[in-house]
PDB file of N, CA and C in Angstrom:
ATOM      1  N   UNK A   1      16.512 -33.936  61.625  1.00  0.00           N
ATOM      2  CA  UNK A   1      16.764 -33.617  60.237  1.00  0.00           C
ATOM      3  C   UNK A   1      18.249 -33.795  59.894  1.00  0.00           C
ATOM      4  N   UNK A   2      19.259 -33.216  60.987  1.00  0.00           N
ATOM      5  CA  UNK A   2      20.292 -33.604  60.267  1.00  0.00           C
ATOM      6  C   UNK A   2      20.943 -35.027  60.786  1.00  0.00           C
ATOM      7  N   UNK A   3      20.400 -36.034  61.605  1.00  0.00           N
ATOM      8  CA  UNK A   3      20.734 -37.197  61.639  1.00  0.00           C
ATOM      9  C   UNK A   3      20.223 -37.878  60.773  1.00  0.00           C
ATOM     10  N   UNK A   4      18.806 -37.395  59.874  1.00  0.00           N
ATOM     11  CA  UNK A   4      18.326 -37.892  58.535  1.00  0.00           C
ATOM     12  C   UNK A   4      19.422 -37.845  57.295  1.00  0.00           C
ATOM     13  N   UNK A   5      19.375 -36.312  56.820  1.00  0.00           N
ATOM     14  CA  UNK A   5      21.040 -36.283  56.217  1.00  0.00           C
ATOM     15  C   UNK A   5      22.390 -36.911  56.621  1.00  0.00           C
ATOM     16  N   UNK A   6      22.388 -37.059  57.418  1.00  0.00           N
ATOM     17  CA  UNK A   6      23.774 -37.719  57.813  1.00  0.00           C
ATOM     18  C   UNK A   6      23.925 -39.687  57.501  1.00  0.00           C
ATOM     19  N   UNK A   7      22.555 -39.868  57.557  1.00  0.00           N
ATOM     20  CA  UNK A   7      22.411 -41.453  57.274  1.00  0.00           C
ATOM     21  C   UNK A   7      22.342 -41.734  55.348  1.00  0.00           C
ATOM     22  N   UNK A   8      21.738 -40.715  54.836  1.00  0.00           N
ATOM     23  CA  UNK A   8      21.634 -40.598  53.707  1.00  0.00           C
ATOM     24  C   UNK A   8      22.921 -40.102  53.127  1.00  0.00           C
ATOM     25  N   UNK A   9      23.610 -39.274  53.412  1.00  0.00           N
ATOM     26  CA  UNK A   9      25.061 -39.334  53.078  1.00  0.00           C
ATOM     27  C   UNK A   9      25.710 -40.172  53.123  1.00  0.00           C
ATOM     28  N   UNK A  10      26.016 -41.214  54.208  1.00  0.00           N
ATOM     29  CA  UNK A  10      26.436 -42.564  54.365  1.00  0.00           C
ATOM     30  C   UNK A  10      26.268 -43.367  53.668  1.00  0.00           C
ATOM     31  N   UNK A  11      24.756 -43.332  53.354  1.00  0.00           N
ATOM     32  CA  UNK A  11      24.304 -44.193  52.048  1.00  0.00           C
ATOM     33  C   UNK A  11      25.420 -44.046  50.455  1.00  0.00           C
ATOM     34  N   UNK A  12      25.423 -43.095  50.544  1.00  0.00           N
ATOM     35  CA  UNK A  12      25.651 -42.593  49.125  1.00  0.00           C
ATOM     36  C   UNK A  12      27.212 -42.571  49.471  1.00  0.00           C
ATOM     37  N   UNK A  13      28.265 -42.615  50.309  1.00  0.00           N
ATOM     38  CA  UNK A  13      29.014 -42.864  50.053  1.00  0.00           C
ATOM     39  C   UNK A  13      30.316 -41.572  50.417  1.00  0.00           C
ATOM     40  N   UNK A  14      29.352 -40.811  51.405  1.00  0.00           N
ATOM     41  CA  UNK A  14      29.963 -39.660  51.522  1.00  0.00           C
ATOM     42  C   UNK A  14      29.925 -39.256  53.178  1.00  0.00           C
ATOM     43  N   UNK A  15      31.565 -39.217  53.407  1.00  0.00           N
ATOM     44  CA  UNK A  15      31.914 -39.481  54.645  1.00  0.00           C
ATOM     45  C   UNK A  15      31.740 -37.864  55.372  1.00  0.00           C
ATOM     46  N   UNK A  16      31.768 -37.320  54.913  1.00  0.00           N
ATOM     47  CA  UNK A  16      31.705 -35.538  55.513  1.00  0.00           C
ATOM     48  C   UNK A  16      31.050 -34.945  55.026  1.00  0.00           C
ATOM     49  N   UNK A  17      30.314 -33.641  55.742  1.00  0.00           N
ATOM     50  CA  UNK A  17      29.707 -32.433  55.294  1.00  0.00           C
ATOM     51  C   UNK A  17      29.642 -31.497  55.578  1.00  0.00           C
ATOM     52  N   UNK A  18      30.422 -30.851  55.310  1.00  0.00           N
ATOM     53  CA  UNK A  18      30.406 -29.137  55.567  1.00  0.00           C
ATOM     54  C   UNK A  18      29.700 -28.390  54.971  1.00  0.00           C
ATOM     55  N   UNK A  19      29.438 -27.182  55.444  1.00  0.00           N
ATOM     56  CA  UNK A  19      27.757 -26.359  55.235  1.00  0.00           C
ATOM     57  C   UNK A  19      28.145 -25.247  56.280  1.00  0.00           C
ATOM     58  N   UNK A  20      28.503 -24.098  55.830  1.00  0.00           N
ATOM     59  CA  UNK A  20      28.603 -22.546  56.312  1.00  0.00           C
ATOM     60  C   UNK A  20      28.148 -21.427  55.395  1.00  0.00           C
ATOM     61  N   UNK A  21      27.550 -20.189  55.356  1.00  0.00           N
ATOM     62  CA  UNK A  21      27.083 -19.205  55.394  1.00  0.00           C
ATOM     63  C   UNK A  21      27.853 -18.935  53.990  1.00  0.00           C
ATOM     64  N   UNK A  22      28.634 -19.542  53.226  1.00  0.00           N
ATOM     65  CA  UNK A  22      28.948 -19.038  51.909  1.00  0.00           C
ATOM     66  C   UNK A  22      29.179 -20.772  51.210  1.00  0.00           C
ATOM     67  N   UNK A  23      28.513 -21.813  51.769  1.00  0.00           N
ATOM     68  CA  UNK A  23      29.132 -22.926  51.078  1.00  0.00           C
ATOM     69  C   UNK A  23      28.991 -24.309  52.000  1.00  0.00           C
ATOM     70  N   UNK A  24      30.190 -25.109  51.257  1.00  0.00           N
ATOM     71  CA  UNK A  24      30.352 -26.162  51.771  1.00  0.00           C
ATOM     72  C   UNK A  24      31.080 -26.869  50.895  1.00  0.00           C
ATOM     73  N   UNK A  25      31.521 -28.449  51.098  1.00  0.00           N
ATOM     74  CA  UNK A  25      32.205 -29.424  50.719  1.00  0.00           C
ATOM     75  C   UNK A  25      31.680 -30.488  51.171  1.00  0.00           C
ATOM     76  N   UNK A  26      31.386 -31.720  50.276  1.00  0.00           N
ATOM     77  CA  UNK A  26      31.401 -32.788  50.493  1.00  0.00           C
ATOM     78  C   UNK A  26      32.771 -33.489  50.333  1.00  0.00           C
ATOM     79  N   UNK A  27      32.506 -34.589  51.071  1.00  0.00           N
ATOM     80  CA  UNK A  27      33.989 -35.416  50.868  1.00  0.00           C
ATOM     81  C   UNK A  27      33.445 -36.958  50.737  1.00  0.00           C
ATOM     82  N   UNK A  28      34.054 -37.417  50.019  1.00  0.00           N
ATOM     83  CA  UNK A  28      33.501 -38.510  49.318  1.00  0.00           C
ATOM     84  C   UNK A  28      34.507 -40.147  49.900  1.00  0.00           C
ATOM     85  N   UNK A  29      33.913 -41.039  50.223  1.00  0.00           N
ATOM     86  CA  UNK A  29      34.311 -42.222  50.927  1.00  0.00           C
ATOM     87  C   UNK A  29      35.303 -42.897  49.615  1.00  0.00           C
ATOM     88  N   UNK A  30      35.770 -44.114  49.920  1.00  0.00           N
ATOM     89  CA  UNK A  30      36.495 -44.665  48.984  1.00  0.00           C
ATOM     90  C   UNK A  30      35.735 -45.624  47.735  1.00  0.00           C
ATOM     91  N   UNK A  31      34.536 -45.605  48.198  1.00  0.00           N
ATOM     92  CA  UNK A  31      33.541 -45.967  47.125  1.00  0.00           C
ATOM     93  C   UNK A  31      32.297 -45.201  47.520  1.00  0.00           C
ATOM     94  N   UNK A  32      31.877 -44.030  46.758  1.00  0.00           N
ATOM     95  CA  UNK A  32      30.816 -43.397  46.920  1.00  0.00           C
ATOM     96  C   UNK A  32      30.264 -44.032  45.634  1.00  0.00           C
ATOM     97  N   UNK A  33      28.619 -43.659  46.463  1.00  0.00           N
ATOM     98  CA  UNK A  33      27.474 -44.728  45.667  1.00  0.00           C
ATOM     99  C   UNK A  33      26.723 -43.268  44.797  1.00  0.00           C
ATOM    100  N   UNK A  34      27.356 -42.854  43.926  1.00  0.00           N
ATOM    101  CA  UNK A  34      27.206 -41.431  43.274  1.00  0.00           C
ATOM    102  C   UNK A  34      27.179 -41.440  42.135  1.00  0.00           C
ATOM    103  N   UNK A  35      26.007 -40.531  41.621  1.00  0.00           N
ATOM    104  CA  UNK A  35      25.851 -41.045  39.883  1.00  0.00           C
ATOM    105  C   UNK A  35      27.304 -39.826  39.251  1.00  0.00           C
ATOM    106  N   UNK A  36      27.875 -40.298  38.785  1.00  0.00           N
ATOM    107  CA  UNK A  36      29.392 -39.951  38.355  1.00  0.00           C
ATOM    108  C   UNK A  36      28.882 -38.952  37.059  1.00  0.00           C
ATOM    109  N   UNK A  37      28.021 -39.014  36.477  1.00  0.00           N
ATOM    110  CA  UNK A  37      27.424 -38.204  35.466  1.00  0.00           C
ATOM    111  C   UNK A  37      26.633 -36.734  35.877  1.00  0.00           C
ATOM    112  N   UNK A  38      26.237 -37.249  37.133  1.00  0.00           N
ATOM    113  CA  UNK A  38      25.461 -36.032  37.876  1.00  0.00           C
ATOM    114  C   UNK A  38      26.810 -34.769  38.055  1.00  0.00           C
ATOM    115  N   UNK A  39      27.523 -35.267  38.855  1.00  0.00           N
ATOM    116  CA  UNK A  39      28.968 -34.773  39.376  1.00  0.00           C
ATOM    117  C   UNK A  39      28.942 -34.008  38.119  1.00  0.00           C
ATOM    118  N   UNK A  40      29.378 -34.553  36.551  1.00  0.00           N
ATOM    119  CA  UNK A  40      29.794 -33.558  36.065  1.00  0.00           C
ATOM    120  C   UNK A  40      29.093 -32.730  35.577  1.00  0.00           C
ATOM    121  N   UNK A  41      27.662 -32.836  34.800  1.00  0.00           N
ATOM    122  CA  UNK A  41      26.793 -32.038  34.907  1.00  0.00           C
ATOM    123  C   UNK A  41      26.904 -30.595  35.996  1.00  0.00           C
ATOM    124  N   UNK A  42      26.801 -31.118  37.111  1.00  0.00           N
ATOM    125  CA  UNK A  42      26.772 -29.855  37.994  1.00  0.00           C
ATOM    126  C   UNK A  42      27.847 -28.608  38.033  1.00  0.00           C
ATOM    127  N   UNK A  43      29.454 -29.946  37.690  1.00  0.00           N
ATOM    128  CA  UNK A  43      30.468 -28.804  37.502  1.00  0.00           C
ATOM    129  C   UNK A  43      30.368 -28.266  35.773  1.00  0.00           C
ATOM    130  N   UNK A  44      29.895 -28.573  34.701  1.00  0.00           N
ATOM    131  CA  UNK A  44      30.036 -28.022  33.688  1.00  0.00           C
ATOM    132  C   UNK A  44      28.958 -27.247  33.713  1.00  0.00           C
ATOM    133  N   UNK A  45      28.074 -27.451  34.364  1.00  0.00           N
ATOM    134  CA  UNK A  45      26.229 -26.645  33.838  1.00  0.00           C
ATOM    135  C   UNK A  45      26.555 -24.754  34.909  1.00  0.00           C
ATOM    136  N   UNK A  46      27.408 -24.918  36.037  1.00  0.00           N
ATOM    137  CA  UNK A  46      27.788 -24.235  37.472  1.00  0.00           C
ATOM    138  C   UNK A  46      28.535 -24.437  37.846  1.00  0.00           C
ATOM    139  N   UNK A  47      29.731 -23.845  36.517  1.00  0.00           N
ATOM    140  CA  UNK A  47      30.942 -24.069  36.883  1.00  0.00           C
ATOM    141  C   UNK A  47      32.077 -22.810  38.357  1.00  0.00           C
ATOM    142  N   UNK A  48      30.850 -22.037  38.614  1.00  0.00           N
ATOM    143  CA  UNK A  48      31.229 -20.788  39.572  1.00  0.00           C
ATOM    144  C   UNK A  48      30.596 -20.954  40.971  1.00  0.00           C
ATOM    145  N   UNK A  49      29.664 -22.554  40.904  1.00  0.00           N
ATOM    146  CA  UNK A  49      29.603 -22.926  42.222  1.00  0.00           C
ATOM    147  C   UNK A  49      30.051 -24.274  42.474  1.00  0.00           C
ATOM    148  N   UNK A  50      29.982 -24.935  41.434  1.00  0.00           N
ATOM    149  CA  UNK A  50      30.526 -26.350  41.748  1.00  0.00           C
ATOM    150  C   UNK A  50      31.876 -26.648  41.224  1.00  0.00           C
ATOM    151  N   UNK A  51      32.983 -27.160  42.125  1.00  0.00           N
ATOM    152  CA  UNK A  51      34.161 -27.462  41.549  1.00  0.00           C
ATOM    153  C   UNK A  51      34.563 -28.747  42.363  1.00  0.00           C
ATOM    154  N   UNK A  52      35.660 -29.624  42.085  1.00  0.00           N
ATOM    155  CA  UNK A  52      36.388 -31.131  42.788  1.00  0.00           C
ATOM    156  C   UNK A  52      37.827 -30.195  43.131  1.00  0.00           C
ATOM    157  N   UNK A  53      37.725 -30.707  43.985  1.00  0.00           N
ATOM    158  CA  UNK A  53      38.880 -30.765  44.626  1.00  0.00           C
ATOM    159  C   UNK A  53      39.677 -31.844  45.181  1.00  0.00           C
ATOM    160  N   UNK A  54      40.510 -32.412  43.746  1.00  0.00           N
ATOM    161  CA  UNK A  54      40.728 -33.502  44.253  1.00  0.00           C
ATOM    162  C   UNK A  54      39.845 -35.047  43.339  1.00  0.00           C
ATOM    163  N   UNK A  55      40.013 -36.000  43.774  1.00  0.00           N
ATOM    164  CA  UNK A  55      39.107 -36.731  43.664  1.00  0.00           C
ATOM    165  C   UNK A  55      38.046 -37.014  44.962  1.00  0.00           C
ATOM    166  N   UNK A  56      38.190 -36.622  45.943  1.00  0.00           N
ATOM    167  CA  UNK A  56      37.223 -36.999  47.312  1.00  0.00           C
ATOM    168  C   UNK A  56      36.644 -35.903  47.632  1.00  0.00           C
ATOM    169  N   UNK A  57      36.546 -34.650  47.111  1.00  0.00           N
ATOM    170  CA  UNK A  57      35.623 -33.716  47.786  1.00  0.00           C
ATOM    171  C   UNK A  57      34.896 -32.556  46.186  1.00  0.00           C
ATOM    172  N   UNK A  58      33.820 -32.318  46.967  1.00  0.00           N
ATOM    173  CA  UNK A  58      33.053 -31.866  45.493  1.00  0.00           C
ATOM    174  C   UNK A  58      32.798 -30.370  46.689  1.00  0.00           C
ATOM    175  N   UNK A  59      33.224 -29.168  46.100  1.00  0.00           N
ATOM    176  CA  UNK A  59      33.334 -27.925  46.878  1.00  0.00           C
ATOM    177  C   UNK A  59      32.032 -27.123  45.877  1.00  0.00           C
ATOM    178  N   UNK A  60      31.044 -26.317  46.806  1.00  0.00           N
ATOM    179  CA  UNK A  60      30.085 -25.647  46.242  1.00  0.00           C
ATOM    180  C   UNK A  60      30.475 -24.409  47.329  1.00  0.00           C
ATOM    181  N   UNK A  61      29.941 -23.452  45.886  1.00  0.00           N
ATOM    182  CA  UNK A  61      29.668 -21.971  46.495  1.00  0.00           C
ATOM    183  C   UNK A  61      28.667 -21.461  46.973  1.00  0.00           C
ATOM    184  N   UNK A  62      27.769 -20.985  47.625  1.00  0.00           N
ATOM    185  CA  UNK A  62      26.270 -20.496  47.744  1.00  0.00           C
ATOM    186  C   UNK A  62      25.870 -19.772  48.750  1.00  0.00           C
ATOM    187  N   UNK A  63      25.006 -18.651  48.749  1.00  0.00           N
ATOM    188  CA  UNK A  63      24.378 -18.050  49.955  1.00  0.00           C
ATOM    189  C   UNK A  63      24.057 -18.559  50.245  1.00  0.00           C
ATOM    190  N   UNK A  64      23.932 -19.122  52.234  1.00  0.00           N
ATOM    191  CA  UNK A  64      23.659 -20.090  52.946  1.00  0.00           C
ATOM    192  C   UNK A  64      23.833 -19.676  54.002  1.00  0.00           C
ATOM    193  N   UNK A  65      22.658 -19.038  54.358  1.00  0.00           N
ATOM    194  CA  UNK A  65      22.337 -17.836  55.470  1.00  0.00           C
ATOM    195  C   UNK A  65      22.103 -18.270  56.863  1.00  0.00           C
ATOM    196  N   UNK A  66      21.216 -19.304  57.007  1.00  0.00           N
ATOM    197  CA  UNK A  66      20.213 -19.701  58.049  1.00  0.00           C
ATOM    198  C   UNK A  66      20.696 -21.349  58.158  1.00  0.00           C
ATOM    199  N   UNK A  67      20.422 -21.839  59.038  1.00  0.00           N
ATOM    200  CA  UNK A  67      20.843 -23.354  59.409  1.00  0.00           C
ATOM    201  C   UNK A  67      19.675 -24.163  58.284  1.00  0.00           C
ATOM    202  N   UNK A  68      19.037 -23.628  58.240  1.00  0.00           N
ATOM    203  CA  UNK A  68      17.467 -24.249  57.799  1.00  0.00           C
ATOM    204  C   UNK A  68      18.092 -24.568  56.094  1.00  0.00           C
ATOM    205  N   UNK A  69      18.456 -23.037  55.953  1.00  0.00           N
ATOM    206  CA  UNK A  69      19.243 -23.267  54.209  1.00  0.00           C
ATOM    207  C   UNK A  69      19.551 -23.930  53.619  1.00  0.00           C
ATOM    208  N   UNK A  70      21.272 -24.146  54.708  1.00  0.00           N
ATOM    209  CA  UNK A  70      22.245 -25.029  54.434  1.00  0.00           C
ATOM    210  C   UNK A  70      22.130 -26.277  54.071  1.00  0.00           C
ATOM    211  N   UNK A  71      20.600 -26.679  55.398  1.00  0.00           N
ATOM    212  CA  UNK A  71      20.300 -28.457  55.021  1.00  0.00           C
ATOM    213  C   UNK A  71      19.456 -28.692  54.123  1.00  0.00           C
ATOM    214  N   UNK A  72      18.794 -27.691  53.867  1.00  0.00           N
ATOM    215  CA  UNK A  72      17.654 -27.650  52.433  1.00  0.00           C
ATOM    216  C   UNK A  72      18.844 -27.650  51.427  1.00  0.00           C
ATOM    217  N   UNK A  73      19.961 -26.832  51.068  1.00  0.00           N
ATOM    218  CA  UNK A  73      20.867 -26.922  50.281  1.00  0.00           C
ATOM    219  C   UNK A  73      21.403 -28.732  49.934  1.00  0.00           C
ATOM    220  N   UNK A  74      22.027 -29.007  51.337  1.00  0.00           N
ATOM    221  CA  UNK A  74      22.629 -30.126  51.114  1.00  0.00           C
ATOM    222  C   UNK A  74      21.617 -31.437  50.628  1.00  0.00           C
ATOM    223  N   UNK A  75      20.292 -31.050  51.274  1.00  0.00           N
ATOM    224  CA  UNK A  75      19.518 -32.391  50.576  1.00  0.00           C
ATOM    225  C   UNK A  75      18.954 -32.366  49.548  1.00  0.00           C
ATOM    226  N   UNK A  76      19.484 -30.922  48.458  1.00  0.00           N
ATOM    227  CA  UNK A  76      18.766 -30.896  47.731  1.00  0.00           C
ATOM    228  C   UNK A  76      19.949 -31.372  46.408  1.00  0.00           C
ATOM    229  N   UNK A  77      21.487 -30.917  46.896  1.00  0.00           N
ATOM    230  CA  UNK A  77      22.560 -31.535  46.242  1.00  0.00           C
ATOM    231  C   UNK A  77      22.881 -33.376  46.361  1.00  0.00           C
ATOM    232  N   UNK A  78      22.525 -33.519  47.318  1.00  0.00           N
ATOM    233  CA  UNK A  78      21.871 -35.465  47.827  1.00  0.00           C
ATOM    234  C   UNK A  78      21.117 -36.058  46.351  1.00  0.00           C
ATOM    235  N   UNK A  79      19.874 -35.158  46.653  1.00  0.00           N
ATOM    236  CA  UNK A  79      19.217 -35.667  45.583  1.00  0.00           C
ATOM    237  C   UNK A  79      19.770 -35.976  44.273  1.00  0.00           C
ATOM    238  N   UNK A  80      20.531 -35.042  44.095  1.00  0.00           N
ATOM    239  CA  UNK A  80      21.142 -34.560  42.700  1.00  0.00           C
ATOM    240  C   UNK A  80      22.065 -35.587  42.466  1.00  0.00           C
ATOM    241  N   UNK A  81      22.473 -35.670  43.261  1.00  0.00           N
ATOM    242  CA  UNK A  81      23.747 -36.892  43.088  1.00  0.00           C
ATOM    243  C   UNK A  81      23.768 -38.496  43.326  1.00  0.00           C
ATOM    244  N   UNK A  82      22.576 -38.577  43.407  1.00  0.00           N
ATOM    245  CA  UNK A  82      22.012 -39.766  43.873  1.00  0.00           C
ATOM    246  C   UNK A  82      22.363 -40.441  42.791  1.00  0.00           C
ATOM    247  N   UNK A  83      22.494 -41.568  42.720  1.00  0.00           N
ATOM    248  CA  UNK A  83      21.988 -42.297  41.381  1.00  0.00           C
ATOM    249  C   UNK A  83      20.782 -42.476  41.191  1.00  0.00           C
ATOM    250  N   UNK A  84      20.694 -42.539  40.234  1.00  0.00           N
ATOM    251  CA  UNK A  84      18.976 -43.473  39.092  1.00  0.00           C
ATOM    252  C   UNK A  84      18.479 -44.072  40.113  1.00  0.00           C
ATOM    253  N   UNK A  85      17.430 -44.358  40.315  1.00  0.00           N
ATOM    254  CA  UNK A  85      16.665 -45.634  40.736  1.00  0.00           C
ATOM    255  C   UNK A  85      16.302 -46.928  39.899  1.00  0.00           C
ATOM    256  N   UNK A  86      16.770 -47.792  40.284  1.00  0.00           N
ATOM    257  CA  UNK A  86      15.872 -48.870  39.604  1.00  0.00           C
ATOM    258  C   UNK A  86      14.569 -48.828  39.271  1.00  0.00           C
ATOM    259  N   UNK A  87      14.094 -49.027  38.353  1.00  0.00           N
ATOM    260  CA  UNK A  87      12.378 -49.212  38.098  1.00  0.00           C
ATOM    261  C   UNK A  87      11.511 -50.507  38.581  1.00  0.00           C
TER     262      UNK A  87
END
């Protein structure tokens, strides 16, 4: 599971992932493949869990108790940030 996430992060353009018991940070490659609209959505809609730091890292707040959480967390922020699909 998390060598699944870890290939799918790659995809998208995102070189790191941190994930501990109150949070995490992504850090973002020099071309992340990231819908740039999602990003802000998340920081204007949750602005007390999602913030940038920076231009390369997108910092979230969250209870993130259990290992199981964290990666349900992170693939569920993946999704989110994905871009569109083609039809």
């Amino acid at each position: 599971q998390i060598t699944e996430l870890k290939l799918r992060a790659e995809e998208l353009g995102i070189s790191k992932i941190e994930a501990g018991p109150g949070g995490g940070v992504l850090v973002f490659s020099e071309q992340p493949q990231l819908d740039p609209a999602a990003i802000v959505r998340l920081i204007q809609e949750q602005p007390k869990i999602y913030r940038l730091d920076g231009q390369q890292k997108l910092r979230f707040k969250r209870e993130l108790g259990e290992a199981q959480a964290r990666v349900a967390a992170v693939e569920q922020l993946l999704d989110t940030l994905a871009p569109p699909r083609a039809a």
